[in-house]
C-alpha atoms as a PDB file:
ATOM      1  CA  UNK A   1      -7.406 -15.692  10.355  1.00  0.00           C
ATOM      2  CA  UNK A   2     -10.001 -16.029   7.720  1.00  0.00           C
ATOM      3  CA  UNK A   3      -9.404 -17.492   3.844  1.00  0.00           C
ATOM      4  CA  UNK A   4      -6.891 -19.633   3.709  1.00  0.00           C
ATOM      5  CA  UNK A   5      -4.381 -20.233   6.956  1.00  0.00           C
ATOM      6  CA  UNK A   6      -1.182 -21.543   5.176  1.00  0.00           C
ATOM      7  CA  UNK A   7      -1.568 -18.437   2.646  1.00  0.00           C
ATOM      8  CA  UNK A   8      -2.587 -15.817   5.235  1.00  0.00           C
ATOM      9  CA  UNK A   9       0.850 -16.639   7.410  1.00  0.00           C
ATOM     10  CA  UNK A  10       2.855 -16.726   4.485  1.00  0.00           C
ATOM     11  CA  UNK A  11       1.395 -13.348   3.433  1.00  0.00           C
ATOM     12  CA  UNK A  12       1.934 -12.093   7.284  1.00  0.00           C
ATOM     13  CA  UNK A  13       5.532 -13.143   6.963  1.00  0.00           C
ATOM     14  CA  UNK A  14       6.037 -11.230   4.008  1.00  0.00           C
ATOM     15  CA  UNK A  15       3.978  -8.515   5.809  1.00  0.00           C
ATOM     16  CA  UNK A  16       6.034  -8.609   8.811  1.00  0.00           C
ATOM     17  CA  UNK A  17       9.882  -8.267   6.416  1.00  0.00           C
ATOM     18  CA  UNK A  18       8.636  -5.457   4.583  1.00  0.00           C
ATOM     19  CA  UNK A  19       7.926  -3.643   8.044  1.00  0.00           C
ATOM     20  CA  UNK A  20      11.502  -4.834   9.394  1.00  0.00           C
ATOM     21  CA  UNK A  21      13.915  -3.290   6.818  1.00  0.00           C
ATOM     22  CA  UNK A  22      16.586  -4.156   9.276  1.00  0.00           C
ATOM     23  CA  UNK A  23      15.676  -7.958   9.536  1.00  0.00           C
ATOM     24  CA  UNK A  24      13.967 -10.766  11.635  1.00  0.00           C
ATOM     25  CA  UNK A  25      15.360 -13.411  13.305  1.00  0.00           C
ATOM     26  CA  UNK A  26      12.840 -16.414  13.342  1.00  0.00           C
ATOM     27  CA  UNK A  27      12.095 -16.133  16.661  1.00  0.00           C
ATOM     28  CA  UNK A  28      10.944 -12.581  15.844  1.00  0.00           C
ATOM     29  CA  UNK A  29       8.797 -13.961  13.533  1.00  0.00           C
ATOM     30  CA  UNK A  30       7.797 -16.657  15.568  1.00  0.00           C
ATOM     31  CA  UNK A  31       6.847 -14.349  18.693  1.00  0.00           C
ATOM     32  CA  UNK A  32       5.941 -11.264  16.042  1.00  0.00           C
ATOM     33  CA  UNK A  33       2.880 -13.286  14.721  1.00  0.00           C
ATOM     34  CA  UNK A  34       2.102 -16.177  17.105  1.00  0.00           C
ATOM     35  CA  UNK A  35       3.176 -18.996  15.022  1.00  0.00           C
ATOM     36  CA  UNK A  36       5.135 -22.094  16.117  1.00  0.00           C
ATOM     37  CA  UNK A  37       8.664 -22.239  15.224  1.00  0.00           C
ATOM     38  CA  UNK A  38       8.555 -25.431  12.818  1.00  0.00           C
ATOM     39  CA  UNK A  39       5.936 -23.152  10.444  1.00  0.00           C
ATOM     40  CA  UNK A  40       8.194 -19.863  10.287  1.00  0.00           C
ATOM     41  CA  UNK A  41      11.234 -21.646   9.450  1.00  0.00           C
ATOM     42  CA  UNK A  42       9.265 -23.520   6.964  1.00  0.00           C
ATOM     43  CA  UNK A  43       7.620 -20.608   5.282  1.00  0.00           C
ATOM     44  CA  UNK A  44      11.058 -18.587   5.734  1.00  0.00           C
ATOM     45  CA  UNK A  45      13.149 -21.471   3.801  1.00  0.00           C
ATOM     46  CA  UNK A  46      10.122 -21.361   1.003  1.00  0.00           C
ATOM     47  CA  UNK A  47      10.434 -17.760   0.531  1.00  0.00           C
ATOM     48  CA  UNK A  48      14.197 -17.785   0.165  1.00  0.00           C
ATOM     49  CA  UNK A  49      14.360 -20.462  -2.232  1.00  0.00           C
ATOM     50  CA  UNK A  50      12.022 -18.248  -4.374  1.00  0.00           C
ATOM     51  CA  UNK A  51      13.757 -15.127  -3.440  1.00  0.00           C
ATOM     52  CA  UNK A  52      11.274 -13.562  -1.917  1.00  0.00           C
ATOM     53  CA  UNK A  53      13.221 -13.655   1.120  1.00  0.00           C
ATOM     54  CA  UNK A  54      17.265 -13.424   1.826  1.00  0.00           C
ATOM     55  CA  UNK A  55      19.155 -15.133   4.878  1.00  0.00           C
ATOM     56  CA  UNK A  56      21.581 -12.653   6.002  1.00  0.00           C
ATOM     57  CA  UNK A  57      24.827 -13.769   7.707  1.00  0.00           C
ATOM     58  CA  UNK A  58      23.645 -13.081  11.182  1.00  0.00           C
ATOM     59  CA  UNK A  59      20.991 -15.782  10.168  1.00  0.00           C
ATOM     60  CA  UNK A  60      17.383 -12.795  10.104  1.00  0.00           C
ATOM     61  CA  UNK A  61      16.027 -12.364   7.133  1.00  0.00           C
ATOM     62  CA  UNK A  62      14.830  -9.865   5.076  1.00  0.00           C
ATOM     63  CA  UNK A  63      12.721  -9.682   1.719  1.00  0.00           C
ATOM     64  CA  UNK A  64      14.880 -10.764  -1.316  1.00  0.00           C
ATOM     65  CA  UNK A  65      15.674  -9.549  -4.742  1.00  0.00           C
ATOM     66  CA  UNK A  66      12.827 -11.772  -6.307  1.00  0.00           C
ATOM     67  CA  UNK A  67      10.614  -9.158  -5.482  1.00  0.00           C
ATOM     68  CA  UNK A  68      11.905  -6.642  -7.788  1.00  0.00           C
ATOM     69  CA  UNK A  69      10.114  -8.603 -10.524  1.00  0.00           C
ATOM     70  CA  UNK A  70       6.681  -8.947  -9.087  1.00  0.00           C
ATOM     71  CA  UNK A  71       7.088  -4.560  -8.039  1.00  0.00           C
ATOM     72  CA  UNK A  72       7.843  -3.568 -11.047  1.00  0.00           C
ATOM     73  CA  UNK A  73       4.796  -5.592 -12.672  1.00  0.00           C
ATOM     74  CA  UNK A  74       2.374  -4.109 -10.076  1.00  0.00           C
ATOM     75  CA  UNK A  75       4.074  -0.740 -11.241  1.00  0.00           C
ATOM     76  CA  UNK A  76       3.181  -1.434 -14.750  1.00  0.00           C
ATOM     77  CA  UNK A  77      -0.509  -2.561 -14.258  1.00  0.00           C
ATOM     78  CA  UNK A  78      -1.479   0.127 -11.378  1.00  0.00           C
ATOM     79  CA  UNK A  79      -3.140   2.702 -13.347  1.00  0.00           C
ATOM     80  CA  UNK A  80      -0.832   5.390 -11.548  1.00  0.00           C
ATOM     81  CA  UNK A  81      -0.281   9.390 -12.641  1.00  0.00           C
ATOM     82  CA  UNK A  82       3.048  10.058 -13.902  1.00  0.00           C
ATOM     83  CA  UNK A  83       4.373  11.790 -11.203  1.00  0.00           C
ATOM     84  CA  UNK A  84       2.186  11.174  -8.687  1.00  0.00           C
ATOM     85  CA  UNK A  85       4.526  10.310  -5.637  1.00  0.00           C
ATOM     86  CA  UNK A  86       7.036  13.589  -6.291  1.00  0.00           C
ATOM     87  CA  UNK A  87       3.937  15.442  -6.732  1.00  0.00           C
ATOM     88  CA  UNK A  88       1.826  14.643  -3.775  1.00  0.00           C
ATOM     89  CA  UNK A  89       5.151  15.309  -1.892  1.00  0.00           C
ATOM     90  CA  UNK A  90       5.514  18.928  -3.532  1.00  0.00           C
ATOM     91  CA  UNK A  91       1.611  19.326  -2.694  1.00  0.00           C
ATOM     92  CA  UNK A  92       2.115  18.419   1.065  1.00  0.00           C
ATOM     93  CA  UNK A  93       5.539  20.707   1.324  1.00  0.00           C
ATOM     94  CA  UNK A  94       3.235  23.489  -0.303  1.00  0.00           C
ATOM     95  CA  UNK A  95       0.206  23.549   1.891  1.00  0.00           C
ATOM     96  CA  UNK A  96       2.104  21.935   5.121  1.00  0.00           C
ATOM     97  CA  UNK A  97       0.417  19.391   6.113  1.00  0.00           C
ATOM     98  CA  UNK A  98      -0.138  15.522   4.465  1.00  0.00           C
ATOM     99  CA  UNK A  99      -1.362  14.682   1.714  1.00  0.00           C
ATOM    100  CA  UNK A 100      -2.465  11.321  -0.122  1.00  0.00           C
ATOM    101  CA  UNK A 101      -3.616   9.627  -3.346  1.00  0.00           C
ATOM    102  CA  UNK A 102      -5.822   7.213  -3.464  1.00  0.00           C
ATOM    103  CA  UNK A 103      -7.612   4.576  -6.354  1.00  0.00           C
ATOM    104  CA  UNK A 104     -11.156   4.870  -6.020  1.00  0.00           C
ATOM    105  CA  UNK A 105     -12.265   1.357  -7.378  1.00  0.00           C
ATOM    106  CA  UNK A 106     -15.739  -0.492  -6.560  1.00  0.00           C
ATOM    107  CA  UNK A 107     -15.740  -1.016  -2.921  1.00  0.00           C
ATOM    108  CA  UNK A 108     -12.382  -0.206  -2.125  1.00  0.00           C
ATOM    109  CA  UNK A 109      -9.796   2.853  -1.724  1.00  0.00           C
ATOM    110  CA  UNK A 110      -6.459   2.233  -2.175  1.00  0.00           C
ATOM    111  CA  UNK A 111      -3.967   4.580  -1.216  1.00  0.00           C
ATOM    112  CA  UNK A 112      -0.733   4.956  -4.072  1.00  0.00           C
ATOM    113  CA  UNK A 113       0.580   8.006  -2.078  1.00  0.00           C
ATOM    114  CA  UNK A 114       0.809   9.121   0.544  1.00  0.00           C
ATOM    115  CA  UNK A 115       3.473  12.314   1.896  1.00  0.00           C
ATOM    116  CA  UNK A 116       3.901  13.772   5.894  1.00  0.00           C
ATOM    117  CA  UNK A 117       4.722  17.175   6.171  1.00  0.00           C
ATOM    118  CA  UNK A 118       6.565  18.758   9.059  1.00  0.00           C
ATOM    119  CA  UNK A 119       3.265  19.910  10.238  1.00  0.00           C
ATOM    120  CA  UNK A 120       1.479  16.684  10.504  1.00  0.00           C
ATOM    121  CA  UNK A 121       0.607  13.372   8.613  1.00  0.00           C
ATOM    122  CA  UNK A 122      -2.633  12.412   6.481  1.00  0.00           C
ATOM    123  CA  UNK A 123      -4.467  10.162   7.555  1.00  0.00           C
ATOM    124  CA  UNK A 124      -2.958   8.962  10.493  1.00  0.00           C
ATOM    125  CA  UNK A 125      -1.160   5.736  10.092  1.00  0.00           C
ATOM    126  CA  UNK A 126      -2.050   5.167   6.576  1.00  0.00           C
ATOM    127  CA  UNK A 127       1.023   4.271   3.850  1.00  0.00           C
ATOM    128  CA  UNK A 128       1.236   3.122  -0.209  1.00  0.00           C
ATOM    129  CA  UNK A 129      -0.531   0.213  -0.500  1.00  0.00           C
ATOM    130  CA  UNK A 130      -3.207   0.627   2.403  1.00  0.00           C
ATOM    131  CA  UNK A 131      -6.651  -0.697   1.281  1.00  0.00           C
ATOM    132  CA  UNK A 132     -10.024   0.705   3.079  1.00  0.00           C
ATOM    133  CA  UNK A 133     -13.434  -0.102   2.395  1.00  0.00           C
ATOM    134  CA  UNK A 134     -15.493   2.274   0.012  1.00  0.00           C
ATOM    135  CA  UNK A 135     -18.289   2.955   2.363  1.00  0.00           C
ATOM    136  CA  UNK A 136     -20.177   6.015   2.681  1.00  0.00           C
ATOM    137  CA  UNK A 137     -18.486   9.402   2.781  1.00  0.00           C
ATOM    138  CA  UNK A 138     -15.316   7.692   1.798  1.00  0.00           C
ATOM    139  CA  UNK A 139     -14.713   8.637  -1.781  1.00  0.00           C
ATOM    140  CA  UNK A 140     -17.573  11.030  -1.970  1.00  0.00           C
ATOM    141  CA  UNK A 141     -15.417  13.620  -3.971  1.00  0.00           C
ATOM    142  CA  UNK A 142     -14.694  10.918  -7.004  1.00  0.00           C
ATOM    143  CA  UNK A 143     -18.069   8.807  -7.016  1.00  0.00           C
ATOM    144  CA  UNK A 144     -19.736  12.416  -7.568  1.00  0.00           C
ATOM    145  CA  UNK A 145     -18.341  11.914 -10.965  1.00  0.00           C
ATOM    146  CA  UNK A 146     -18.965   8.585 -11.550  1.00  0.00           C
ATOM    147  CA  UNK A 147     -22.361   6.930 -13.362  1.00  0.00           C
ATOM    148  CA  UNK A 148     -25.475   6.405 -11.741  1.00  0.00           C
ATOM    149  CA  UNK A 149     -24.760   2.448 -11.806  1.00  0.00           C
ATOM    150  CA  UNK A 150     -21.624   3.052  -9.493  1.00  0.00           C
ATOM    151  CA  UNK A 151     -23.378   5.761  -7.579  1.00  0.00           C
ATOM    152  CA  UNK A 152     -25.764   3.136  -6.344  1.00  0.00           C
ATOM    153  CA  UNK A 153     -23.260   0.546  -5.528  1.00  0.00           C
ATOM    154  CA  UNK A 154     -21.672   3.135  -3.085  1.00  0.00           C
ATOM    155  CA  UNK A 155     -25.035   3.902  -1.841  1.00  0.00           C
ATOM    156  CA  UNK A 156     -25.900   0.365  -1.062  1.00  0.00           C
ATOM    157  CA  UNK A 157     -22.775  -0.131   0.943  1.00  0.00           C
ATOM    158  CA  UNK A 158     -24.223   3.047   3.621  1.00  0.00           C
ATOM    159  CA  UNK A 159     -26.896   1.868   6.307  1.00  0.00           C
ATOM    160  CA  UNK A 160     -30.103   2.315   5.199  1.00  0.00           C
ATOM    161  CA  UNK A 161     -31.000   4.839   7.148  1.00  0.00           C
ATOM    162  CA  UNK A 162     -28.085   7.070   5.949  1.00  0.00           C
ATOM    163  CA  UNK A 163     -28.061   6.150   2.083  1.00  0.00           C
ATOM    164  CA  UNK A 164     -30.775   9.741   1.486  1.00  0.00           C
ATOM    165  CA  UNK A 165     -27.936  11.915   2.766  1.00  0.00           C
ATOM    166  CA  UNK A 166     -25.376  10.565   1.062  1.00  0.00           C
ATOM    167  CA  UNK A 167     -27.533  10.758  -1.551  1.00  0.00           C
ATOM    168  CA  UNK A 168     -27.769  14.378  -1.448  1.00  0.00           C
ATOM    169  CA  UNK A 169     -24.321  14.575  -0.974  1.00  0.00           C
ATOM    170  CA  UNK A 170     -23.542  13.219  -4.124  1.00  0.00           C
ATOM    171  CA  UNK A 171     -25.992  15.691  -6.040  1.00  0.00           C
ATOM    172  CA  UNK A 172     -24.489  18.546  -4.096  1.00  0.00           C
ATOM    173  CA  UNK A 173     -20.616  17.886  -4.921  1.00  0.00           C
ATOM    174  CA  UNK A 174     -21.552  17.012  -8.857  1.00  0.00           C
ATOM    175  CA  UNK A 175     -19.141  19.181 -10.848  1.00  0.00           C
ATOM    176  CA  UNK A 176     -17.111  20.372  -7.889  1.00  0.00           C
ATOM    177  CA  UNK A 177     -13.620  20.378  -8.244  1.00  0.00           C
ATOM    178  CA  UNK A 178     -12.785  20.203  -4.551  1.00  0.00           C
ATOM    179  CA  UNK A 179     -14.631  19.135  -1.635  1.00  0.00           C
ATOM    180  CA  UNK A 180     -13.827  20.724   1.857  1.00  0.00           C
ATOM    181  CA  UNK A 181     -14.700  18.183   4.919  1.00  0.00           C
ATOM    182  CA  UNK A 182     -16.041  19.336   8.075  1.00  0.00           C
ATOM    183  CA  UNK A 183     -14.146  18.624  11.170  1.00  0.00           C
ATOM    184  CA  UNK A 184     -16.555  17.851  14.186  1.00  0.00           C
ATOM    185  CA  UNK A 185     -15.620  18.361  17.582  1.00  0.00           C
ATOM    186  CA  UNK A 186     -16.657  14.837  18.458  1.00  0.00           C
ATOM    187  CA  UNK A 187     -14.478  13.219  16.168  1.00  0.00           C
ATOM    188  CA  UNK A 188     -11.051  15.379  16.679  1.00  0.00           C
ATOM    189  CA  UNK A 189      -9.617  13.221  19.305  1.00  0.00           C
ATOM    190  CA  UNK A 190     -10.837  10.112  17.980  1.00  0.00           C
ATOM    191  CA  UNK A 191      -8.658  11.027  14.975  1.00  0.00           C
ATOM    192  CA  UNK A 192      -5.950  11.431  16.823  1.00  0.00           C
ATOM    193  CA  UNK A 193      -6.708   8.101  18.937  1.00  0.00           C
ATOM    194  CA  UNK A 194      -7.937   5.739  15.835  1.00  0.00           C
ATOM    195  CA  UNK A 195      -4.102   7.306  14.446  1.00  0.00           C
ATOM    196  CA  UNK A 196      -2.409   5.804  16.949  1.00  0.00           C
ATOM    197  CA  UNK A 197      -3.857   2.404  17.007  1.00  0.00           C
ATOM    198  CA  UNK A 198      -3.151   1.954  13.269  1.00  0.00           C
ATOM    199  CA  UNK A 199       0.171   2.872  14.008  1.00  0.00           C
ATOM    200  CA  UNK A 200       0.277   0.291  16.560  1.00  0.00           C
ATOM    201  CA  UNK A 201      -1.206  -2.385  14.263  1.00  0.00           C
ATOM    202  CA  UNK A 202       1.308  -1.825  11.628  1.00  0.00           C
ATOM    203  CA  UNK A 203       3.924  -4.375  12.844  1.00  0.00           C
ATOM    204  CA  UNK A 204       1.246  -6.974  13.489  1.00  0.00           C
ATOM    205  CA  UNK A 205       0.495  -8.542  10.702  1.00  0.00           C
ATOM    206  CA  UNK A 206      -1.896 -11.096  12.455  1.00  0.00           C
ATOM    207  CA  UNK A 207      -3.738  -7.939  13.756  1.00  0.00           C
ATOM    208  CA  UNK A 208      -4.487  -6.693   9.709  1.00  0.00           C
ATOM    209  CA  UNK A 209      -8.161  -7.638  10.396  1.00  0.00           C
ATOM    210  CA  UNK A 210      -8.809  -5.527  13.321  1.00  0.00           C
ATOM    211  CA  UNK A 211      -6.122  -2.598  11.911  1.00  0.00           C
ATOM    212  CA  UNK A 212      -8.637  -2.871   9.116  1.00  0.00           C
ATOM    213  CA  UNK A 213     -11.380  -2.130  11.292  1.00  0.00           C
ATOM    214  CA  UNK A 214      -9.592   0.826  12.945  1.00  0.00           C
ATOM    215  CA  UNK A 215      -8.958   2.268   9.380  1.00  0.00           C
ATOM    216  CA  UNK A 216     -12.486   2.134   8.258  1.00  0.00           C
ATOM    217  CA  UNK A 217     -13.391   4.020  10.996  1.00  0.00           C
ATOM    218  CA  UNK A 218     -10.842   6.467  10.707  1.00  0.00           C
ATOM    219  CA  UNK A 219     -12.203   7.373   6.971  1.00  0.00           C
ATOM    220  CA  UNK A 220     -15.575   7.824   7.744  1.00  0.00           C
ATOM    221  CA  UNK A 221     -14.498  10.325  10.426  1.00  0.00           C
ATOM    222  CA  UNK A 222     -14.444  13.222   7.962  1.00  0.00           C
ATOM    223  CA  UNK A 223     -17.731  14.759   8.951  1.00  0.00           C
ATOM    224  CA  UNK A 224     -19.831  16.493   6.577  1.00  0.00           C
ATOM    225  CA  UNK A 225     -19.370  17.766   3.095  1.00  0.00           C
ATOM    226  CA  UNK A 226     -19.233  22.152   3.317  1.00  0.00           C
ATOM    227  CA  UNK A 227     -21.424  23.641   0.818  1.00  0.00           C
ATOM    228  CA  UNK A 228     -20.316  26.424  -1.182  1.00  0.00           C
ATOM    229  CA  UNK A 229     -21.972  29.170   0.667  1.00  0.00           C
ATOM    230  CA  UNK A 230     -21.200  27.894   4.067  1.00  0.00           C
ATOM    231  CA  UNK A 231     -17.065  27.995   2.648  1.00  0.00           C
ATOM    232  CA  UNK A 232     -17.984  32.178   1.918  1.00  0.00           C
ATOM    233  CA  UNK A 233     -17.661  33.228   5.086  1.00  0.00           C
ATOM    234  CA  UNK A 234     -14.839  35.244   6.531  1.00  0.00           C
ATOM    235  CA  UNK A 235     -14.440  33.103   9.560  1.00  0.00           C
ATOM    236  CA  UNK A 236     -12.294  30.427  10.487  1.00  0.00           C
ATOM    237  CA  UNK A 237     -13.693  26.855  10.101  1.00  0.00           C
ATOM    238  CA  UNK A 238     -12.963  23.967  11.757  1.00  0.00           C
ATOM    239  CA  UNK A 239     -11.987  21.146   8.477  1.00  0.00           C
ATOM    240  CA  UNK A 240     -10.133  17.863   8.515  1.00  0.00           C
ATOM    241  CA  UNK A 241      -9.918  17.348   4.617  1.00  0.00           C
ATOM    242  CA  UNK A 242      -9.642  18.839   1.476  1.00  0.00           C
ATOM    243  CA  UNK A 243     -10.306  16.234  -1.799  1.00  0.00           C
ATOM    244  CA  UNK A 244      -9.930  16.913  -5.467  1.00  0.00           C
ATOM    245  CA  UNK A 245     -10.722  14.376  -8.152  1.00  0.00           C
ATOM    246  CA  UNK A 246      -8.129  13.118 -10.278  1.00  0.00           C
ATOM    247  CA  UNK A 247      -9.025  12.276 -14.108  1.00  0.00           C
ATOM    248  CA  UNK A 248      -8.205   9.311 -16.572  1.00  0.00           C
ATOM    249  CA  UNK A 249      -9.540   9.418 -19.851  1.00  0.00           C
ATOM    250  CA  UNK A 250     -12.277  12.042 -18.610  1.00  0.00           C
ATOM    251  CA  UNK A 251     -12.865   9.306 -16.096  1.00  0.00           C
ATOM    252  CA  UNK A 252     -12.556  10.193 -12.104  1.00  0.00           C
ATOM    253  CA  UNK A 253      -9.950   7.618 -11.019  1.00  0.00           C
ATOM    254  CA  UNK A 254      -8.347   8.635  -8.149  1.00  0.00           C
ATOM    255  CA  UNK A 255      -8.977  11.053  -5.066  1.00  0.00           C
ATOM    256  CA  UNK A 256      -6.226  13.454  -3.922  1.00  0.00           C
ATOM    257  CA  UNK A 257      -6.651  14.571  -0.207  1.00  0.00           C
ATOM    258  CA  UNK A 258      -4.929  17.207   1.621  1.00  0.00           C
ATOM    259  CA  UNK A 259      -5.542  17.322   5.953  1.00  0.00           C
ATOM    260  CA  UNK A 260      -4.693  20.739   7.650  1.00  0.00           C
ATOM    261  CA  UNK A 261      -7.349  18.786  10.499  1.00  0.00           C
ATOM    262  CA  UNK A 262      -7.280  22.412  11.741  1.00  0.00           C
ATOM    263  CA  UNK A 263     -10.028  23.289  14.218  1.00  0.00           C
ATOM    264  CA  UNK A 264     -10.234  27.403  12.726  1.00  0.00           C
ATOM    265  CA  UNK A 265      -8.684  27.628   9.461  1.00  0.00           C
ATOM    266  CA  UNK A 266      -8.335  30.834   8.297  1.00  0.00           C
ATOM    267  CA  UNK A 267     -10.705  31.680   4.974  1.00  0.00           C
ATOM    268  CA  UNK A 268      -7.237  32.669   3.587  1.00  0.00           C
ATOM    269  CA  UNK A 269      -5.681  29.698   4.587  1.00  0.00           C
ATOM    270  CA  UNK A 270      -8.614  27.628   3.025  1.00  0.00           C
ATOM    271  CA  UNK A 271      -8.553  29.374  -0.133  1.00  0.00           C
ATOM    272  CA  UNK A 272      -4.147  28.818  -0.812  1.00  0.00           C
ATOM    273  CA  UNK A 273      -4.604  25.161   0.318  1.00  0.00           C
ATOM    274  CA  UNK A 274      -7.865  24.938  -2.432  1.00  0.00           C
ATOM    275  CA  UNK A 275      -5.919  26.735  -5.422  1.00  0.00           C
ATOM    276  CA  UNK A 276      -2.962  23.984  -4.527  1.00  0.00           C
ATOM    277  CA  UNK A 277      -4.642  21.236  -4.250  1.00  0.00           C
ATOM    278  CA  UNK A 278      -6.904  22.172  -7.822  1.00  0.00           C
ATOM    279  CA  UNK A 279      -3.569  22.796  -9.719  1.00  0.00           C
ATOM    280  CA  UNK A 280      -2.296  19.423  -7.860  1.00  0.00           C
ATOM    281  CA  UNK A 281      -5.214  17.268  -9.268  1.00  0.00           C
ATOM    282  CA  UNK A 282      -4.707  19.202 -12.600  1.00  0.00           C
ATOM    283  CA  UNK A 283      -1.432  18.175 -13.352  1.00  0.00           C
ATOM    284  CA  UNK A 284      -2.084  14.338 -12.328  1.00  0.00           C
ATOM    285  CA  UNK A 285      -4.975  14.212 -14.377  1.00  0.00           C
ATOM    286  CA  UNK A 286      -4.315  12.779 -17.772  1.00  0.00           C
ATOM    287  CA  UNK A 287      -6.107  13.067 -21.181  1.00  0.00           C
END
């Protein structure tokens, strides 16, 4: 673990309850995330005399009522749409497939929403509260609307040898009010792959560094940016995303994403799921 090790298994242990609705004995934890028995009971008793955490009669725990406080005060500083979970949840019903919404902040995504449909999930193994790395495409569709000053913070995050395309990218998505994401063969079953081993990661708390990893690569699997003639044509296209911006103050603040991750969508199909995902980001933006 990096940082601090007496904070980063207390945070795992918290990590680990809020995966385990149903509870964890402490030799859960203890086997869970590889710590000795002596420091999980120690952490455990710390966290229920705060209320963080509640001993059940069965003696597992689970995460206690002195959370409440601390949620409801992220609640009030997250600068989150009214709305936004119901709505992301209508959007993904509507175009059947998942959808997500994300803060777009300097160097970091973090996602505030996120809805499965029946047809599939977006992205795979993300959830509220997942943070990714802003690097280069990730985000494109916001930090096209944001100042030069941020533009070349993003920029300086890409490998060198990339930063003139995303460059370009940026110029060519100004003003657009959705962005439609190539889906490369190449990267299809990596997806579906990188998916599964976030999935996997999720209960491991000790693991978050390496889940991390698999995430960041999972985002900048998107593939290229269509441009507005190539999205003209009557035949299907292959596309993993759609994005909208979302607006604050006639700031961009958050990205809304939408992934059919169809290999031939229909130019039909495109168009619905691009008229409900524009009236999606209209209604979350705010004044």
């Amino acid at each position: 673990m990096s940082g601090s090790p007496p904070t980063s298994r207390v945070v795992s242990v918290v990590e680990l309850l809020a995966a385990r609705p149903d509870g964890c004995s402490v030799a859960e934890v203890t086997a869970s995330l590889e710590l000795n028995r002596a420091t999980v009971t120690s952490v455990l008793a710390e966290l229920e005399r705060t209320g963080w955490a509640r001993r059940r009669a069965d003696r597992s725990y689970v995460l206690g009522p002195g959370l409440l406080g601390v949620t409801e005060a992220v609640r009030a500083a997250l600068p989150l749409p009214r709305g936004a979970a119901d709505r992301v949840a209508a959007l993904a019903d509507e175009v059947r497939c998942g959808a997500s919404l994300s803060l777009v902040e300097p160097h970091r995504m973090t996602f505030v929403a996120v809805s499965e449909s029946v047809s599939g999930r977006l992205p795979g193994g993300l959830a509220v509260g997942t943070r990714i790395p802003l690097l280069p495409p990730t985000g494109a569709t916001v930090m096209a609307w944001r100042d030069a000053r941020e533009q070349r913070a993003w920029l300086d995050d890409a490998d060198e040898h990339e930063r003139e395309g995303f460059r370009e990218m940026l110029a060519a998505l100004a003003g657009r009010a959705i962005t439609v994401w190539r889906l490369d063969d190449s990267a299809a079953d990596l997806l579906g792959v990188l998916a599964d081993v976030v999935d996997a990661l999720a209960d491991h708390p000790t693991r978050h560094h390496l889940r991390r990893r698999a995430l960041t690569e999972l985002s900048r699997l998107v593939g290229n940016a269509y441009r507005t003639d190539e999205l003209e044509t009557d035949r299907p296209l292959p596309v993993s995303y759609l994005a909208a911006p979302v607006f604050a103050g006639g700031a961009a603040t958050h990205e809304l994403q939408i992934g059919p991750l169809h290999p031939a969508l229909a130019r039909g199909e495109r168009e619905r799921m691009a008229l409900a995902l524009m009236a999606a980001a209209g209604e979350l933006s705010q004044p």
